[in-house]
Structures are given as structure tokens and as C-alpha cells.
Protein backbone atom coordinates (compact mmCIF):
# COMPACT_ATOMS: atom_id res chain seq x y z
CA UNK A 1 119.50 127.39 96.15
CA UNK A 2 122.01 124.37 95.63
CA UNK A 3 123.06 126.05 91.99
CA UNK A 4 126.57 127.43 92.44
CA UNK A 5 124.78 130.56 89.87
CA UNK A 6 122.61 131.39 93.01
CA UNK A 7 125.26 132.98 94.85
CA UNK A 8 126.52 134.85 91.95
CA UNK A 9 125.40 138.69 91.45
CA UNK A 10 123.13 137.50 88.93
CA UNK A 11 121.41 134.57 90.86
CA UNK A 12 121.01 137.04 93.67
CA UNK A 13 119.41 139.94 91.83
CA UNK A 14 116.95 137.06 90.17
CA UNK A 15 116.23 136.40 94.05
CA UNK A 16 115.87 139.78 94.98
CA UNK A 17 113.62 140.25 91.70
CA UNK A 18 111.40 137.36 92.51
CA UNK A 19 110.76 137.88 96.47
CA UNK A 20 109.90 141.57 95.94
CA UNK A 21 106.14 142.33 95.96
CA UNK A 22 106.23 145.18 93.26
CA UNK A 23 107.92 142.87 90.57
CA UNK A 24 104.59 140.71 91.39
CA UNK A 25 102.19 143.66 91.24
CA UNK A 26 103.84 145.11 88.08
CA UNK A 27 103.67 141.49 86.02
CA UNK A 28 99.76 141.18 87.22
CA UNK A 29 99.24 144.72 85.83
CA UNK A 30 100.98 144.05 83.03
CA UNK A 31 99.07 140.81 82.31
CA UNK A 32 96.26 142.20 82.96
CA UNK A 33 96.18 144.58 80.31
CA UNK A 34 97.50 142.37 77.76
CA UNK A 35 94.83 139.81 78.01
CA UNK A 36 91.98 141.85 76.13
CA UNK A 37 94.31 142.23 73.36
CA UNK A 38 95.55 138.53 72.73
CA UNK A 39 91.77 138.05 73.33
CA UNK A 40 91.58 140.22 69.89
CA UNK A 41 94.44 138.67 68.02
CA UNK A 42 92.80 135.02 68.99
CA UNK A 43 89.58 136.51 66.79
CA UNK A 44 91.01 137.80 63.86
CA UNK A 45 93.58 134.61 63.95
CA UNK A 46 89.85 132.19 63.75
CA UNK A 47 88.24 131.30 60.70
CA UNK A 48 85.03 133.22 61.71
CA UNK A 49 83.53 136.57 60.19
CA UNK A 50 85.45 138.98 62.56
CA UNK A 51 85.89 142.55 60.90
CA UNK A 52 82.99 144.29 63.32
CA UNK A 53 83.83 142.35 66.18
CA UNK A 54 87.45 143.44 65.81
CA UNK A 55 86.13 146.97 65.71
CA UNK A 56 83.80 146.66 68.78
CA UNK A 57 86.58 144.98 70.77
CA UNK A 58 89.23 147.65 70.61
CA UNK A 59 86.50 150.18 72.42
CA UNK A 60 86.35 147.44 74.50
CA UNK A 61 90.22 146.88 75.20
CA UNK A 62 90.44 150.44 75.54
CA UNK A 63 87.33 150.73 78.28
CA UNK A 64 89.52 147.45 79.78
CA UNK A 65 92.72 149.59 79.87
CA UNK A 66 91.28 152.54 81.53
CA UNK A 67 90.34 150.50 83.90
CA UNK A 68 92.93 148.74 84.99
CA UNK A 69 94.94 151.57 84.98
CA UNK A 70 92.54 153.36 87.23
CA UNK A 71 93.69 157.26 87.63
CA UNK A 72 96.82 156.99 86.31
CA UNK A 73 96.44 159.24 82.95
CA UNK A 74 100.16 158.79 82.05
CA UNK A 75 100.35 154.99 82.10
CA UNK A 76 97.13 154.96 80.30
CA UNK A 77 98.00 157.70 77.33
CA UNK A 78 101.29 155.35 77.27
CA UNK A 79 99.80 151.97 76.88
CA UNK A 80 97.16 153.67 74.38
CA UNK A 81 99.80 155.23 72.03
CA UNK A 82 101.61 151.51 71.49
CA UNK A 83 98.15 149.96 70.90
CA UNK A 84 96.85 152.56 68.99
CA UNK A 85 99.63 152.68 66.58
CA UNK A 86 99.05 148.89 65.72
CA UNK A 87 95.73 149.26 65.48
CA UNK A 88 95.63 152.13 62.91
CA UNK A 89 97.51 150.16 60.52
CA UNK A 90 95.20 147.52 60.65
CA UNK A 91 92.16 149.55 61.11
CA UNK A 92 89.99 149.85 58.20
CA UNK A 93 86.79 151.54 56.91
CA UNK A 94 85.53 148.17 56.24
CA UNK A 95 85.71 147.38 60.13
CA UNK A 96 83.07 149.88 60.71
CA UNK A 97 80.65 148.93 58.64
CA UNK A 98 81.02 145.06 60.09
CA UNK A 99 80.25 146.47 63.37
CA UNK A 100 77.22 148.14 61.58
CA UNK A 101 75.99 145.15 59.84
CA UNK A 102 76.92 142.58 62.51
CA UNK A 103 74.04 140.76 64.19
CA UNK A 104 75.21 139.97 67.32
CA UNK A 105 76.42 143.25 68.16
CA UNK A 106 72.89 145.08 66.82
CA UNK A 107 72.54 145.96 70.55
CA UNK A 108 75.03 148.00 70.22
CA UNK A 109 74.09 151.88 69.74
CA UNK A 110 75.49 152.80 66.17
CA UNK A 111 76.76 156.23 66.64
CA UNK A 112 76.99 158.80 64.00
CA UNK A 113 80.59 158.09 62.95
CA UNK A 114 79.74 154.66 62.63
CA UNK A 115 77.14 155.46 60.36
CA UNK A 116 78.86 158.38 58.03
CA UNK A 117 81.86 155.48 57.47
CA UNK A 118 79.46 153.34 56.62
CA UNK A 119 77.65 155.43 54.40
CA UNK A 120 81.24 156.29 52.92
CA UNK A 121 82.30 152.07 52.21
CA UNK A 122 78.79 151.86 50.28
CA UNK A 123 79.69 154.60 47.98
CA UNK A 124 83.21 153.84 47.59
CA UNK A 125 81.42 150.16 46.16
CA UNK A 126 78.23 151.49 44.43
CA UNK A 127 78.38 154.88 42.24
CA UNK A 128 75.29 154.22 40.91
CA UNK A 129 72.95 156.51 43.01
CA UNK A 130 69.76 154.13 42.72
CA UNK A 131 71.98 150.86 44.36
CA UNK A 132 73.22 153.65 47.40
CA UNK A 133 69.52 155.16 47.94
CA UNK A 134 68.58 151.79 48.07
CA UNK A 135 71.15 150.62 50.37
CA UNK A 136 70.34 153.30 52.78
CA UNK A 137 66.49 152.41 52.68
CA UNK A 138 67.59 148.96 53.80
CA UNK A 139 69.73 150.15 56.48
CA UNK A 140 67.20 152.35 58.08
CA UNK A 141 64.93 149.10 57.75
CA UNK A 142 67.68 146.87 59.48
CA UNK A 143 68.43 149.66 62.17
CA UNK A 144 65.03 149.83 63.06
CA UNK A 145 64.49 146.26 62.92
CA UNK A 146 61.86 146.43 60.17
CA UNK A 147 61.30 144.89 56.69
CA UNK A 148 60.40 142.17 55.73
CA UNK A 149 63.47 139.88 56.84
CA UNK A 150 62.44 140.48 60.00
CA UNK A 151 58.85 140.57 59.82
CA UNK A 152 59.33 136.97 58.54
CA UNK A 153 62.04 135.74 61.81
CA UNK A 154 59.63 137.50 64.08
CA UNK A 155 56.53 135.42 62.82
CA UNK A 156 58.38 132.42 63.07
């Protein structure tokens, strides 16, 4: 109040700014929704194994958004559009199938999609049809939480 700036137009459209209640409830909203995603970024900027947990979290950040935007289908399809444009050029086939083959996240229904793409990564890496029939023997095993990796954890 004692700058000479605060009784210039700018200083008192800063004060005007700052006092009003809807600059307040915009910034939460806005902070709000960002959070999820630097949540994300914080992941795949770690040293840890991250590619299905990347993939699981954007369901999740998009879940988050809806949310927070409530009923409002226009600033929803808007926030969407700017996320999902980043996150298709980072997306990759390879993030699907660490989702599939992540423990911690075996809770986690695998859909159909999530299976065909990771049916698809396995025989863009193995064209030998005895390695792919054999890979999808031990994913059925792993999906049903059979075999004898974890015959052997379960005994222990």
C-alpha cells in the first residue's frame, strides 16, 4: 500500500485481481487439475520402472479431471484436448503392455484393448510363432495367477 505503483492503474487492477473471490476460485480449480498431472511428470522424471504406471495414471488424471470439473462438459472436453494432445505423442504401445505386466497394478481389470495391444508389442518382438504361443500361455498363467511362479510365492 506504501508503493507509489499501488495507486497506479496497474497496482490497482493487481488489487482488484487479488480481493476478488472468482480470481481465488478460478486459481484453486486450476490447481486442482494440474496436480494429477505434475503427479505424472514426477513418475516418469524418477529412476523407477514407470511405463504401466504412466498408462494407468492418465485414466486416472482423466477420472480426476471429470471430477473436478463436475458437469461442465465444455471445460472438461477443453482441458482433455490440451492433455490429450501431449499425451499421444508420448503414448506408446509399450505403455500398455507395462500396465499389463505390472505387479502392483494386477488388481487392475485388464480390458480387452489392453490385451489385443499387448498381444500386438509381443509380435512386433517375436515372429517366431512357438516364442508368441508361448508367451500367451504364460500370460493366461500370470492373469489368472497360476504357474508355477506363483505356486512357489504362495507356498512361501
Amino acid at each position: 500500500m506504501n508503493s507509489p505503483l499501488s495507486r497506479s492503474e496497474g497496482g490497482k487492477l493487481i488489487e482488484k485481481t487479488i480481493f476478488n473471490e472468482m480470481f481465488w476460485s478460478c486459481a484453486e480449480k486450476n490447481i486442482s487439475i494440474c496436480e494429477p498431472i505434475v503427479q505424472i511428470l514426477r513418475m516418469v522424471n524418477s529412476n523407477a520402472a514407470c511405463m504401466g504406471i504412466v498408462y494407468e495414471g492418465m485414466d486416472r488424471v482423466r477420472e480426476y479431471i471429470s471430477l473436478i470439473c463436475k458437469n461442465d462438459n465444455l471445460l472438461y472436453n477443453r482441458i482433455w484436448r490440451i492433455v490429450e494432445k501431449r499425451w499421444c505423442m508420448l503414448y506408446t504401445p509399450s505403455h500398455v503392455a507395462g500396465l499389463f505386466l505390472a505387479p502392483n497394478y494386477f488388481h487392475v481389470p485388464k480390458d480387452r484393448d489392453i490385451m489385443e495391444v499387448f498381444y500386438n508389442c509381443m509380435e512386433r518382438m517375436y515372429h517366431d510363432p512357438e516364442i508368441q504361443y508361448q508367451i500367451q500361455i504364460q500370460s493366461i498363467s500370470y492373469r489368472q495367477g497360476t504357474g508355477h511362479a506363483f505356486t512357489t510365492a504362495r507356498a512361501l
